[in-house]
Protein backbone atom coordinates (compact mmCIF):
# COMPACT_ATOMS: atom_id res chain seq x y z
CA UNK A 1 98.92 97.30 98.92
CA UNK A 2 100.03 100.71 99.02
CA UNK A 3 101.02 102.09 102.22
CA UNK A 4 101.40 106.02 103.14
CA UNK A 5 104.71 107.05 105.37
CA UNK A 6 103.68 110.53 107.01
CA UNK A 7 106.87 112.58 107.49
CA UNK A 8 108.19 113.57 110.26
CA UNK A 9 108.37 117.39 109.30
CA UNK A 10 104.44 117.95 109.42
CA UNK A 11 103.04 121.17 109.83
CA UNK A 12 99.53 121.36 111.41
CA UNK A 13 96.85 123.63 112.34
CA UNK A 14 93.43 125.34 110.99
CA UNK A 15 92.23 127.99 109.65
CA UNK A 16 90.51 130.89 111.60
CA UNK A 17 87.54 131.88 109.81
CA UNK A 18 88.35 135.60 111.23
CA UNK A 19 86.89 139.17 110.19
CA UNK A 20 89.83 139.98 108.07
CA UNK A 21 89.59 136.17 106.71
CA UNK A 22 92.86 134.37 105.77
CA UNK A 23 95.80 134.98 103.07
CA UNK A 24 97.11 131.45 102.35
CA UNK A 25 100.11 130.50 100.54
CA UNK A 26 100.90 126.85 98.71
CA UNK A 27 102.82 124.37 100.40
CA UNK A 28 105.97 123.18 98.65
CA UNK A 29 106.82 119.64 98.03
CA UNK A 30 109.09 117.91 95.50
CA UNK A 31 105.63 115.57 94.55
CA UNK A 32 103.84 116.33 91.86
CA UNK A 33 100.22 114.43 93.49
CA UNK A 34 98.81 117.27 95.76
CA UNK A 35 95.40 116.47 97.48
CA UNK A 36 94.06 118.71 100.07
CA UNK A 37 91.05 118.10 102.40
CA UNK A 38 89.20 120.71 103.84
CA UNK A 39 86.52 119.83 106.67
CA UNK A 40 84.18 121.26 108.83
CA UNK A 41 82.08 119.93 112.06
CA UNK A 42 79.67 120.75 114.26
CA UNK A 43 78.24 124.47 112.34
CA UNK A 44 75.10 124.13 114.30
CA UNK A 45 72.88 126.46 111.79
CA UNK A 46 75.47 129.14 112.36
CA UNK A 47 74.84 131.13 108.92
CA UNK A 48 75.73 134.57 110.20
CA UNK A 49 79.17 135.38 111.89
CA UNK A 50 79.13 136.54 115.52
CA UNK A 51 78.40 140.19 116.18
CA UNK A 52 81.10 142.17 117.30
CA UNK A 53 79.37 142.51 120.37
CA UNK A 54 80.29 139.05 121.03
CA UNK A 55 82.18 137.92 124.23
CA UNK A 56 83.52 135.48 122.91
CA UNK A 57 83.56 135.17 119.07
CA UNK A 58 82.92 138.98 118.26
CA UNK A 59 82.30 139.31 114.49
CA UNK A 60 83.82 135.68 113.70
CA UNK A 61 82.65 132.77 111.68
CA UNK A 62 79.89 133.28 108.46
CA UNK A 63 79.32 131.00 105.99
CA UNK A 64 80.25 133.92 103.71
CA UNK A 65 83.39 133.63 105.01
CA UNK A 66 83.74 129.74 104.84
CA UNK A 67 82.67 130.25 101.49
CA UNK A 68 85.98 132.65 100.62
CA UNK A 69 88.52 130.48 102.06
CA UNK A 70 87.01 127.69 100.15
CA UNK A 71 87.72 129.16 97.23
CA UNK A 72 90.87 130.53 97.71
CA UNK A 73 92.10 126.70 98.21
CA UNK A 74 90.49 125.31 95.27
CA UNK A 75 91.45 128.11 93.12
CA UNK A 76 95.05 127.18 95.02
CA UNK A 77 95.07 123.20 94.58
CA UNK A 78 91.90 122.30 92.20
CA UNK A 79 92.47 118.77 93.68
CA UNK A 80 90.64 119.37 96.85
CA UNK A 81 87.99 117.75 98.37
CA UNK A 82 85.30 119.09 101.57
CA UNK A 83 83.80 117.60 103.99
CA UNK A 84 81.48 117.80 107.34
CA UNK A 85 81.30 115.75 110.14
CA UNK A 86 77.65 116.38 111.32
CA UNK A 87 75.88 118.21 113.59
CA UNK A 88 74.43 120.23 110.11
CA UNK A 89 71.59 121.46 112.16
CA UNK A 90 70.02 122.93 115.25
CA UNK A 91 71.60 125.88 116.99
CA UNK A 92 70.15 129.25 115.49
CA UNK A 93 66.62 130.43 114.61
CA UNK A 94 67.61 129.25 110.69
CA UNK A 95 67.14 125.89 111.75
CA UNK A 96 63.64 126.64 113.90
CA UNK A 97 62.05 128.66 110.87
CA UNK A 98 63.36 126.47 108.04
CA UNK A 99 64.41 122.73 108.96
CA UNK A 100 67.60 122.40 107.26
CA UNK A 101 66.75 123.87 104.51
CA UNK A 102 69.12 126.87 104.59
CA UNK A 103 71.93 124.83 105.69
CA UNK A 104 71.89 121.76 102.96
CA UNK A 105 71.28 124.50 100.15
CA UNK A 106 74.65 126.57 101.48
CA UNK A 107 76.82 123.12 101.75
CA UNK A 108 75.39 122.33 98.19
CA UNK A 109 76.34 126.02 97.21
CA UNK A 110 79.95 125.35 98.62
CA UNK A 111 79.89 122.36 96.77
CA UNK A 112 80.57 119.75 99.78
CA UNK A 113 81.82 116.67 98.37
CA UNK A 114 80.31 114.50 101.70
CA UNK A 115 79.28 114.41 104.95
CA UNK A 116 78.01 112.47 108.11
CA UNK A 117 75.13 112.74 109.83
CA UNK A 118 75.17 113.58 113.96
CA UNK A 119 72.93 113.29 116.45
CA UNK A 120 71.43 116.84 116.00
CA UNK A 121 70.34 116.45 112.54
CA UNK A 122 67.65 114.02 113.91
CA UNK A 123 66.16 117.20 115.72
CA UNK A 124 63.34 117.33 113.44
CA UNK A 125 62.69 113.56 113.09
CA UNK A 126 63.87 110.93 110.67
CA UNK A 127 61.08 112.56 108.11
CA UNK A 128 62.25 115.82 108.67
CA UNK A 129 66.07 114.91 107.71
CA UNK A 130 64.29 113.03 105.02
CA UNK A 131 62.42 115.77 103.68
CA UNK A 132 65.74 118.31 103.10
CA UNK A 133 67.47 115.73 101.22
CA UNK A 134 66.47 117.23 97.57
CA UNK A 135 68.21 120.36 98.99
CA UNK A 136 71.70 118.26 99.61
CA UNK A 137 73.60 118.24 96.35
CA UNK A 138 76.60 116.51 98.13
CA UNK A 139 76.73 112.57 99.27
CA UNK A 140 75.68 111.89 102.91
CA UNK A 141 77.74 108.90 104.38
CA UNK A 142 77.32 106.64 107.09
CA UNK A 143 78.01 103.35 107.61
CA UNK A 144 76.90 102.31 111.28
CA UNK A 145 72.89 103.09 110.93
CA UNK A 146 70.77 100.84 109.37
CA UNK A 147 67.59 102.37 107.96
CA UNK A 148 66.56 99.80 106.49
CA UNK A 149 62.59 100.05 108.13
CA UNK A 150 62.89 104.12 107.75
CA UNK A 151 62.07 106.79 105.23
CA UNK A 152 66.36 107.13 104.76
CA UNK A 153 66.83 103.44 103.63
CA UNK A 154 68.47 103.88 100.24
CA UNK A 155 69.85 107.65 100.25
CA UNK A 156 72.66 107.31 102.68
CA UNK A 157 75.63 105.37 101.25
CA UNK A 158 78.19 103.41 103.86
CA UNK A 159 81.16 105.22 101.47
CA UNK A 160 82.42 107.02 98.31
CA UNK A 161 85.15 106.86 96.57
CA UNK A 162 86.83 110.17 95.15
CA UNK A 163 89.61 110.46 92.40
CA UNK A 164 91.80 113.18 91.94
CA UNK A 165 95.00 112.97 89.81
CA UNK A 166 94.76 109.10 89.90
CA UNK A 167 94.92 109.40 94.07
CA UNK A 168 91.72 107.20 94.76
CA UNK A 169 90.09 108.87 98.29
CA UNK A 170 87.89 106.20 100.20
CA UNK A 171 85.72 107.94 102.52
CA UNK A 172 82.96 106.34 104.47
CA UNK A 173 80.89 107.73 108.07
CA UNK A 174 80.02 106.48 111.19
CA UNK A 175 77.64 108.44 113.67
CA UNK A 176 77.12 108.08 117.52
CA UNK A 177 74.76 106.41 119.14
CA UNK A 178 71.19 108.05 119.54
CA UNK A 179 70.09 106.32 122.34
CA UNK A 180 69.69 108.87 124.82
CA UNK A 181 71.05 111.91 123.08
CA UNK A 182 67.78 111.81 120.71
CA UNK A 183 64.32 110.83 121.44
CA UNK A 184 63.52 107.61 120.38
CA UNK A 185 60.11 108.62 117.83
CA UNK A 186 62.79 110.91 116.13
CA UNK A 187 65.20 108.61 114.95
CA UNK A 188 62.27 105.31 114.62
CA UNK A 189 63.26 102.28 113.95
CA UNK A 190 67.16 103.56 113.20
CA UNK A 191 69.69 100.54 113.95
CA UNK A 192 73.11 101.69 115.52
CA UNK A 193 75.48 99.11 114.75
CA UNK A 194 78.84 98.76 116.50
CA UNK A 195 81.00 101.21 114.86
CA UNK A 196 84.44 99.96 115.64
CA UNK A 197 83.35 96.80 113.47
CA UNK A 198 82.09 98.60 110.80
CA UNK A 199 84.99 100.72 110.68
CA UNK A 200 87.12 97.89 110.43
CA UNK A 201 85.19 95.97 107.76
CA UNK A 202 84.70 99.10 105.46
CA UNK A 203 88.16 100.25 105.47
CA UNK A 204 89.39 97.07 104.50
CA UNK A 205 87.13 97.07 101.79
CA UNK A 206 88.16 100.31 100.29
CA UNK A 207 91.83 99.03 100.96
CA UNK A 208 90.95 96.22 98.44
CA UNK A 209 89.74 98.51 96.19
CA UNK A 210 92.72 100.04 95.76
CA UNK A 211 92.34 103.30 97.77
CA UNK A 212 95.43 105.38 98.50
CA UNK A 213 93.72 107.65 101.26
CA UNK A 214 91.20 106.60 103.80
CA UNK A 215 88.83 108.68 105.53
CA UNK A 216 86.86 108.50 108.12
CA UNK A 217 83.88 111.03 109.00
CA UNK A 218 83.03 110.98 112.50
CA UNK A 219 80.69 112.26 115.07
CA UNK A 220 81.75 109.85 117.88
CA UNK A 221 83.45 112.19 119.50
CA UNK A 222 87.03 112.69 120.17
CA UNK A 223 87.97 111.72 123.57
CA UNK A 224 85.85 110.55 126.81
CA UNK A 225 86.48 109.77 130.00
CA UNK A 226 84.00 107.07 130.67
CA UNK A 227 84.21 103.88 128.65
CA UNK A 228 82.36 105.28 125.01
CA UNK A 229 83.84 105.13 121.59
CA UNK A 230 86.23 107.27 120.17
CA UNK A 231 87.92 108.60 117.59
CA UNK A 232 90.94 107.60 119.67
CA UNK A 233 89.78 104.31 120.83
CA UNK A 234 88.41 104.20 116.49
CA UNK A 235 92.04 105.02 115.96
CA UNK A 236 93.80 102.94 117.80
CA UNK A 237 91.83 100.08 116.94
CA UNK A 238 90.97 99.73 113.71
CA UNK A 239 94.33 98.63 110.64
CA UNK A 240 93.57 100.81 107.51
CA UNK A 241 92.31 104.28 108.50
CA UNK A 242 94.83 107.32 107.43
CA UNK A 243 92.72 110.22 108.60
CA UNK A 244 89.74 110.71 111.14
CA UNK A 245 87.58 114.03 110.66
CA UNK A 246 86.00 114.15 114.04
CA UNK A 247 83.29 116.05 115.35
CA UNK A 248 80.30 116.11 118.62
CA UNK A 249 82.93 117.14 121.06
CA UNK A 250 83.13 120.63 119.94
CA UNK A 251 87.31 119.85 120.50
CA UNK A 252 88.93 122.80 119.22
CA UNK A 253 92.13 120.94 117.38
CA UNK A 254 95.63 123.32 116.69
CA UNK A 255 96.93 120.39 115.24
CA UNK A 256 96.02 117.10 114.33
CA UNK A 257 96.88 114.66 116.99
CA UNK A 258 98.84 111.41 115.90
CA UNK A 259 97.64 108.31 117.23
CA UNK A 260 98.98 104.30 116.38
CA UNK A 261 96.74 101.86 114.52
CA UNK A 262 96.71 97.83 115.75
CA UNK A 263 99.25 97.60 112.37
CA UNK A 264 101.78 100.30 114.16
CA UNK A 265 100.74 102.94 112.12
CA UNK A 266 100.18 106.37 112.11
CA UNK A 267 96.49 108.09 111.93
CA UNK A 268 95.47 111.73 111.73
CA UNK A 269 92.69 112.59 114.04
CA UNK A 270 91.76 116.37 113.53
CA UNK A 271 88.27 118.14 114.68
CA UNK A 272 87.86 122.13 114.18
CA UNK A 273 85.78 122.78 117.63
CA UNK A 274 82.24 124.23 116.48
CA UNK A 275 80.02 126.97 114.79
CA UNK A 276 82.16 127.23 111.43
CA UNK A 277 84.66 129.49 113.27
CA UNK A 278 87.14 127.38 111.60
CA UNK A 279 87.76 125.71 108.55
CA UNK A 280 90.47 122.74 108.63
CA UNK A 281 93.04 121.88 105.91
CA UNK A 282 94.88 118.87 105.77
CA UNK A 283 97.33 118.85 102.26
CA UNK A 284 98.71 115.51 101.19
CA UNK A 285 101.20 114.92 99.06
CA UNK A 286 101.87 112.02 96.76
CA UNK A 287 104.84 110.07 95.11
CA UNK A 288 103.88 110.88 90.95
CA UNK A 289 104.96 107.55 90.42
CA UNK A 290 104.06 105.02 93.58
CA UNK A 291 101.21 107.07 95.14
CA UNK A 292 102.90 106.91 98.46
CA UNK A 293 102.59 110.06 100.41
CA UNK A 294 105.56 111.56 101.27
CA UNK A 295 104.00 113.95 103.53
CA UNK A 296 100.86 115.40 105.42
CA UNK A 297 100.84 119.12 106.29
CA UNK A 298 98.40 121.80 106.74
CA UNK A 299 98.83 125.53 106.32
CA UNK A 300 97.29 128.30 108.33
């Protein structure tokens, strides 16, 4: 089995989704395999940038925005892939007038490859998630719910498996526990199964099928200081996860923060705070003739 050895020399950070938006230039690398990952997490609804009158976040964010960046990297590296780590809905009147609606129809419109589901996208019940998903054009992953009794049994897939320049991407989701962050009628008859377990069985899986990158979507939540999973404690115990897209914290990331697998290995945990006011890149690169990455680094 393959086995990725991040460098040393990684560069790390996000990009601001500011007024002016973002000039970015291509990373340099002796490999010829170049896969980059863009994510976002926790957008909350948040269509329309911030108005300059803003005390915190004057005139920043906009999916118009997003939108731009996104295709300044793809038109950079056509071997890119995006993401979200839920938390799709609930935050602006978008979401109270139309249900999701706006929001899947955008992602599908930025062509999202995947996402997870949080605990805010149960806001308008299990039917109400249901009833937007002819509006997603993009996969939605999870792999600790069982819906088995529920309208969702069937449309959400544990993981996918993305290929780009013969770099196989494994990418699976794992959402929070609902129990009292969402009322039970919302979520029914919803099953949240233990997700360091899950984890642990699914990556291997995509290990055996051969993937050279492993993803994981989260909305556990980065860090805690009671005794609740993480995407540390995910991290740190779990063998065949490379990268963790976090989200539910709102942890605004400059870098992605390195922590050690039970295998003494390195995983990428990176989460982009909230309300699309940033975008995050993560570039790989890739031996053209092992697949062995000979480097992780993301550009601002």
């Amino acid at each position: 089995m393959k086995r990725r050895s991040f460098l040393q020399h990684t560069l790390a950070s996000s990009i601001f989704v500011s007024a002016a938006g973002l000039s970015l230039s291509a990373c340099s690398s002796m490999a010829k395999k170049h896969i980059t990952i863009l994510h976002t997490n926790d957008v909350h609804s948040h269509i329309d940038p911030f108005p300059q009158t803003h005390s915190r976040n004057p005139n920043q964010g906009g999916v118009a925005r997003r939108a731009h960046l996104i295709e300044q990297v793809r038109n950079e590296n056509p071997n890119t892939l995006l993401f979200d780590a839920g938390d799709i809905f609930q935050g602006t009147p978008y979401f109270n007038f139309y249900g999701g609606e706006i929001e899947f129809k955008l992602m599908s419109m930025m062509k999202y490859d995947a996402a997870t589901l949080g605990n805010h996208d149960f806001d308008n019940g299990i039917d109400g998630l249901y009833a937007q998903l002819p509006n997603a054009d993009f996969q939605i992953l999870n792999a600790n719910y069982n819906f088995e009794n529920t309208v969702m049994d069937g449309h959400v897939k544990p993981y996918s498996i993305f290929e780009k320049s013969g770099i196989k991407i494994g990418v699976f989701g794992l959402g929070i526990e609902l129990k009292g962050l969402v009322n039970k009628p919302l979520y029914k008859e919803t099953k949240y199964l233990d997700p360091i377990e899950k984890a642990q069985d699914i990556s291997k899986e995509l290990r055996n099928q051969n993937c050279d990158l492993i993803v994981c979507l989260s909305h556990l939540g980065y860090q805690y200081q009671e005794d609740k999973v993480s995407d540390i404690t995910l991290a740190e115990n779990t063998d065949d996860i490379d990268l963790i897209i976090g989200g539910h914290t709102h942890t605004f990331m400059d870098k992605p923060a390195i922590h050690t697998n039970r295998q003494g290995r390195n995983v990428l945990i990176n989460q982009v705070g909230c309300f699309g006011l940033f975008l995050g890149r993560i570039d790989f690169y890739f031996d053209n003739n092992t697949n062995q990455s000979e480097g992780v680094s993301i550009n601002v």
